[in-house]
Protein backbone atom coordinates (compact mmCIF):
# COMPACT_ATOMS: atom_id res chain seq x y z
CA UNK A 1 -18.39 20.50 -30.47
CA UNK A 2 -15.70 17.68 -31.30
CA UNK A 3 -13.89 16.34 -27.72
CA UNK A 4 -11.39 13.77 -27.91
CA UNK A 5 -9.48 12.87 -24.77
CA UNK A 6 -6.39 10.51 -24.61
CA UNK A 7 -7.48 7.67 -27.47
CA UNK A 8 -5.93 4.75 -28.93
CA UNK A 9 -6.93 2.29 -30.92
CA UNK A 10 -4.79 -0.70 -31.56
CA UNK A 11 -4.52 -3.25 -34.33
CA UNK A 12 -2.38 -6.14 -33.39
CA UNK A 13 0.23 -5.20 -32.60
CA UNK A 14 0.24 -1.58 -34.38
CA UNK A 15 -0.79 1.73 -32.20
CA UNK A 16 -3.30 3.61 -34.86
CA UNK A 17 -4.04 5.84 -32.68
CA UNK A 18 -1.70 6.82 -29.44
CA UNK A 19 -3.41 9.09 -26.62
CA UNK A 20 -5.04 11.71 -29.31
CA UNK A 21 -6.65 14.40 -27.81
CA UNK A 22 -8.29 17.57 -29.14
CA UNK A 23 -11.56 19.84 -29.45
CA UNK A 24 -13.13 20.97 -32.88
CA UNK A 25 -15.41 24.02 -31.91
CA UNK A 26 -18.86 24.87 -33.53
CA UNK A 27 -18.64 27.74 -36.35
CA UNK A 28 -15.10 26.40 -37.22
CA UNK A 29 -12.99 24.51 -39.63
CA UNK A 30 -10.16 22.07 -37.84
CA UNK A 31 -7.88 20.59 -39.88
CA UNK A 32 -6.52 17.41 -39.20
CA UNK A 33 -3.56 17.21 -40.85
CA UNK A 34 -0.85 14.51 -40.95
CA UNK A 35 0.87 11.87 -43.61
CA UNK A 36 -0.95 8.69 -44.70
CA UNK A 37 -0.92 6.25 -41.71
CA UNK A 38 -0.95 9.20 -39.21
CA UNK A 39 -4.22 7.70 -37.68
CA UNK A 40 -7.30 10.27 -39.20
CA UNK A 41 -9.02 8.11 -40.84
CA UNK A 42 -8.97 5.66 -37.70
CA UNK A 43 -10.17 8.92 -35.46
CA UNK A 44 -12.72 9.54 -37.85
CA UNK A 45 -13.97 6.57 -37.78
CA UNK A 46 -14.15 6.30 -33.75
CA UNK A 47 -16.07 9.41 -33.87
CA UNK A 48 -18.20 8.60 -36.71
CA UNK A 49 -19.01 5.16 -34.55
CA UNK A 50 -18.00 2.75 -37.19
CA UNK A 51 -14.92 1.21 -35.13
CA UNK A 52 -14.69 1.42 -30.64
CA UNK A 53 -11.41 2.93 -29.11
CA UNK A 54 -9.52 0.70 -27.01
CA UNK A 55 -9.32 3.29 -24.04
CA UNK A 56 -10.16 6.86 -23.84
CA UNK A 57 -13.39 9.22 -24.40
CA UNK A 58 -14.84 10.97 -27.30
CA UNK A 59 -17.41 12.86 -27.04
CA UNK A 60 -19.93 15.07 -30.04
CA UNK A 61 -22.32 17.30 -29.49
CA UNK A 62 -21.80 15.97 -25.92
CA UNK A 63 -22.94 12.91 -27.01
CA UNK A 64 -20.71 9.84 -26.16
CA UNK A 65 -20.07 7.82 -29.24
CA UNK A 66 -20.23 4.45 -27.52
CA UNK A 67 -22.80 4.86 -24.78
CA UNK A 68 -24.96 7.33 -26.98
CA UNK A 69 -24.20 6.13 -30.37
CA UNK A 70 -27.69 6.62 -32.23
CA UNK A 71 -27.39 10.20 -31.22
CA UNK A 72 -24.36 10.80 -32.53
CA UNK A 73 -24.88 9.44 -36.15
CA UNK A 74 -27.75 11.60 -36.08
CA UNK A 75 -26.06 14.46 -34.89
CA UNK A 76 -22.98 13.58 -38.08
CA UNK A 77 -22.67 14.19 -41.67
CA UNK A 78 -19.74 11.67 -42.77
CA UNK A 79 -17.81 11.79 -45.94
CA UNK A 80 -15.90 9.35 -46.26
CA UNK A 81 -12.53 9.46 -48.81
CA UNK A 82 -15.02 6.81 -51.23
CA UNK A 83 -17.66 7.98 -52.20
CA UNK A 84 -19.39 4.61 -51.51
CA UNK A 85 -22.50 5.66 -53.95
CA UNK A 86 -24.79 2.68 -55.27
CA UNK A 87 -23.72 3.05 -59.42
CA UNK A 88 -27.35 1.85 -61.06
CA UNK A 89 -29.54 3.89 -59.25
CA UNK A 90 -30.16 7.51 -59.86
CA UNK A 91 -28.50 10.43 -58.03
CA UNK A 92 -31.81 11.86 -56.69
CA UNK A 93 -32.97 8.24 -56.11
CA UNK A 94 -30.27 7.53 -53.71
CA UNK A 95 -30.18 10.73 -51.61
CA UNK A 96 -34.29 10.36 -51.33
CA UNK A 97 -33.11 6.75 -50.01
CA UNK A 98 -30.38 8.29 -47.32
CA UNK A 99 -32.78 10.81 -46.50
CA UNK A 100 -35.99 8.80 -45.37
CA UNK A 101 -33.72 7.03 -43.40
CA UNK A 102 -33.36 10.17 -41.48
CA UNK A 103 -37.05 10.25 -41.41
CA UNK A 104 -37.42 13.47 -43.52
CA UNK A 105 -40.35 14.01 -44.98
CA UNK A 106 -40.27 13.30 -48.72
CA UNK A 107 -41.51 16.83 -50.22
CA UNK A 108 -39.01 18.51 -48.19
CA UNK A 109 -36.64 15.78 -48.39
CA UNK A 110 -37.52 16.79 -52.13
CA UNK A 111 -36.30 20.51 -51.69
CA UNK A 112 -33.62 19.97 -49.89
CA UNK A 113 -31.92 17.90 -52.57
CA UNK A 114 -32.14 20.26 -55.07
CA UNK A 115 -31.19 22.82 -53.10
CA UNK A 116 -27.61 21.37 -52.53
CA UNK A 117 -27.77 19.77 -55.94
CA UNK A 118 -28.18 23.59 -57.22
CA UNK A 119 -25.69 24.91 -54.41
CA UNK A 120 -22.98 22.01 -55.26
CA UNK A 121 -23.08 22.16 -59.16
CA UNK A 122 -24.82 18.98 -60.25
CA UNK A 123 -28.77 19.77 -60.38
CA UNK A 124 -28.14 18.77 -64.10
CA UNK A 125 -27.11 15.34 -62.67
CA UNK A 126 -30.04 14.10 -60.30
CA UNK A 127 -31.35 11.99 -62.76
CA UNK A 128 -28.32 10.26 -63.94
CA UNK A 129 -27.11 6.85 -62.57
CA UNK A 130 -24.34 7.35 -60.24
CA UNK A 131 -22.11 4.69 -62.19
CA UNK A 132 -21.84 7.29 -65.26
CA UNK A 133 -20.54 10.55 -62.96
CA UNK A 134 -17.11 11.97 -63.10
CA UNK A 135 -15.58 11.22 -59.52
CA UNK A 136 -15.83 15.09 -58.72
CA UNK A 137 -19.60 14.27 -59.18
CA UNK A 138 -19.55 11.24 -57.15
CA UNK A 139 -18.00 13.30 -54.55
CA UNK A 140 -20.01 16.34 -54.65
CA UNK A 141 -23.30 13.88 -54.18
CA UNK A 142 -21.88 12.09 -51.36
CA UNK A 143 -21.07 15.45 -49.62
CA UNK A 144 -24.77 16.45 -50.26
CA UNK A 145 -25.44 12.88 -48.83
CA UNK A 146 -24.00 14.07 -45.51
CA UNK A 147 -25.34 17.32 -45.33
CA UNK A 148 -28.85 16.04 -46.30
CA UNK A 149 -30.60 16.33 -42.68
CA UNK A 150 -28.62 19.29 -41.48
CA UNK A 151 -26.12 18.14 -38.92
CA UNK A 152 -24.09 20.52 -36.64
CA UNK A 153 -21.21 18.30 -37.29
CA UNK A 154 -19.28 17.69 -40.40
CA UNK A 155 -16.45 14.69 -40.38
CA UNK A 156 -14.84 14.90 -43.86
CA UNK A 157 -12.13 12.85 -44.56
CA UNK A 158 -9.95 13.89 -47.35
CA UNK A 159 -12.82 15.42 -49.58
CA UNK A 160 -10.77 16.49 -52.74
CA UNK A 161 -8.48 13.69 -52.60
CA UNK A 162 -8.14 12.49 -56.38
CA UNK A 163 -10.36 15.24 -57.44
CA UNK A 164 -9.12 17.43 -60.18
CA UNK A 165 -8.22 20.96 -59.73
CA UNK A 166 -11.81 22.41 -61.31
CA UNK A 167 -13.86 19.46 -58.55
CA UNK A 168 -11.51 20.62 -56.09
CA UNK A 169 -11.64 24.25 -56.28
CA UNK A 170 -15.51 23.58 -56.13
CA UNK A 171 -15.44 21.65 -53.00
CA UNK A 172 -13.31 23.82 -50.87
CA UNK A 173 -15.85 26.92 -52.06
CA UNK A 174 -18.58 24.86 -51.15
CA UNK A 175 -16.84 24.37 -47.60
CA UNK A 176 -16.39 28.44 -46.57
CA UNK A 177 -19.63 28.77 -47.92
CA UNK A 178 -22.52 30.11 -46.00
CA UNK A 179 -24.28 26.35 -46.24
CA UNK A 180 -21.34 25.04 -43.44
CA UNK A 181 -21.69 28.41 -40.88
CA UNK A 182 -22.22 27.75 -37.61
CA UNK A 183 -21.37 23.74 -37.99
CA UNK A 184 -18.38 22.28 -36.82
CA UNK A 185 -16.42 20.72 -39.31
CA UNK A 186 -12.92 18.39 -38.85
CA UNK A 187 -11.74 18.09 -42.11
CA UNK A 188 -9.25 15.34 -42.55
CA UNK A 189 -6.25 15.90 -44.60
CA UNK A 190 -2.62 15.62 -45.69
CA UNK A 191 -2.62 18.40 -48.05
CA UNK A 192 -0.53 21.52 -46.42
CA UNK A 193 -1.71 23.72 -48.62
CA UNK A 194 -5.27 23.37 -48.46
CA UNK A 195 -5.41 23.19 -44.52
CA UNK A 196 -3.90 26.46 -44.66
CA UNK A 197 -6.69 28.24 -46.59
CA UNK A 198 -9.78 26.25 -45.20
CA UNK A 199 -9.29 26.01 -41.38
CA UNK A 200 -9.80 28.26 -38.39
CA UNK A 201 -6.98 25.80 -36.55
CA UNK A 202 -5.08 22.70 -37.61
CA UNK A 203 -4.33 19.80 -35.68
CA UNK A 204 -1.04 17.43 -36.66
CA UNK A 205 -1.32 14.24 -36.33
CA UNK A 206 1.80 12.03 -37.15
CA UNK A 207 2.69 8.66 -35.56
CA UNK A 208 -0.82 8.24 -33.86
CA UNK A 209 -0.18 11.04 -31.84
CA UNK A 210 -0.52 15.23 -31.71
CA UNK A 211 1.96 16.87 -32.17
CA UNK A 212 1.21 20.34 -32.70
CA UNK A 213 -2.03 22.69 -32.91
CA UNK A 214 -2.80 26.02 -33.55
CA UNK A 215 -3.72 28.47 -36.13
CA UNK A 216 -2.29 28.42 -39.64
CA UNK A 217 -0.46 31.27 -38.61
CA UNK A 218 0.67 30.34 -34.96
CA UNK A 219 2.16 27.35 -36.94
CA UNK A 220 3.86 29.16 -39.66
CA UNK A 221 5.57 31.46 -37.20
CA UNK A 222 7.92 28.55 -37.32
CA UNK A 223 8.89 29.13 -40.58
CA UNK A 224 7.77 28.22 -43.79
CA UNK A 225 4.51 26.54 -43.05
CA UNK A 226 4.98 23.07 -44.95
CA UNK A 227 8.73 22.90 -43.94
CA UNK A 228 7.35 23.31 -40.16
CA UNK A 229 4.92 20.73 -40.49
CA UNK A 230 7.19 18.43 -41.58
CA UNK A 231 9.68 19.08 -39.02
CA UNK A 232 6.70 18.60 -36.57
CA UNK A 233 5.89 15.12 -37.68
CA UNK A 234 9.43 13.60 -36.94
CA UNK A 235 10.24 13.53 -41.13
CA UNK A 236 13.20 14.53 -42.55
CA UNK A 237 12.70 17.62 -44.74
CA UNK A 238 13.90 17.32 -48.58
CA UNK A 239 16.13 19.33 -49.85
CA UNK A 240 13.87 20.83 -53.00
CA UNK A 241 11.37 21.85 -49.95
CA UNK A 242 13.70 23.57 -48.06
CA UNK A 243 15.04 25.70 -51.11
């Protein structure tokens, strides 16, 4: 479980982040939808414990992710929109790095790499240097990076951004698959489309603030489901989207 209660986070002058407030609930995909600046990427990284809010609560796993930070990243698998893989050494080198830090033992540390190397598409890759991998690789490794010691949670921020539509189709299976039930997963996202056939409920972020939430389908009862969003987040809709 994901709680956020009334946060903000400001930057100079600029409100990221203006009194968000949601839940994310185990067994679940929640979207987080919104443009570019909406403030996702500044939630995520409040809840991943990276950044403080200036005022409000967030909570994961019931862990607080100020007062009970260690627990949290321990309780996270982040994927962040890059990659942020270290080129000149090895895939299975560098996920046999990320997991001792978890404390894993190395023999099953050992198994569980090639299980999600296997389940992911890129067991043929574990002994290539990072630096030579398509970025659909890259990405697929740093999901398998965050998954490596099993968390309940999942924050994924924008994981087929830049991906091409063969790495992205593969992600999004990857994330209905059986290896994600029972965690709960906020995927970050601007993409309409792919909100709509990934996630249980969608939150919409625009401005810093909510603005709607529901199911993909509570949502589209509004109308055409991208022309609704829109509409939600204060933007003008174009006229070749409203056709």
């Amino acid at each position: 479980m994901i709680r956020v209660e009334s946060l903000v986070k400001r930057f100079g002058d600029v409100r990221a982040i203006d009194g968000i407030s949601f839940e994310a609930r185990p067994g679940q995909i929640t979207g987080f939808l919104g443009p570019n600046g909406a403030g996702k990427t500044t939630t995520m990284r409040i809840l991943s414990t990276l950044i403080q809010a200036d005022a409000g609560t967030a909570t994961v796993e019931g862990y607080d992710v100020v007062s009970q930070a260690e627990e949290v990243r321990r309780s996270i698998g982040l994927l962040t929109e890059e990659p942020g893989l270290y080129d000149r050494m090895t895939v299975r080198e560098q996920l046999s790095f990320f997991a001792s830090t978890y404390d894993m033992d190395s023999a099953a540390a050992g198994r569980t790499i090639t299980m999600l190397a296997r389940a992911l598409g890129f067991d043929e890759y574990l002994d290539r240097r990072a630096g030579t991998l398509s970025k659909g690789n890259r990405q697929k490794v740093a999901v398998s990076r965050a998954l490596l010691h099993d968390p309940p949670v999942l924050l994924l921020d924008e994981p087929t951004a830049a991906l091409d539509v063969v790495a992205a189709h593969a992600m999004e299976e990857f994330m209905t698959s059986d290896a994600l039930r029972g965690k709960t997963v906020l995927l970050s996202t601007h993409i309409v489309e792919e909100a709509a056939r990934l996630c249980s409920r969608i939150i919409v972020v625009a401005r810093g603030k909510v603005v709607a939430h529901g199911t993909p389908e509570d949502l589209a009862a509004r109308g055409d489901l991208r022309r609704a969003l829109i509409r939600l987040m204060g933007e003008p809709v174009p006229e070749q989207v409203d056709r």
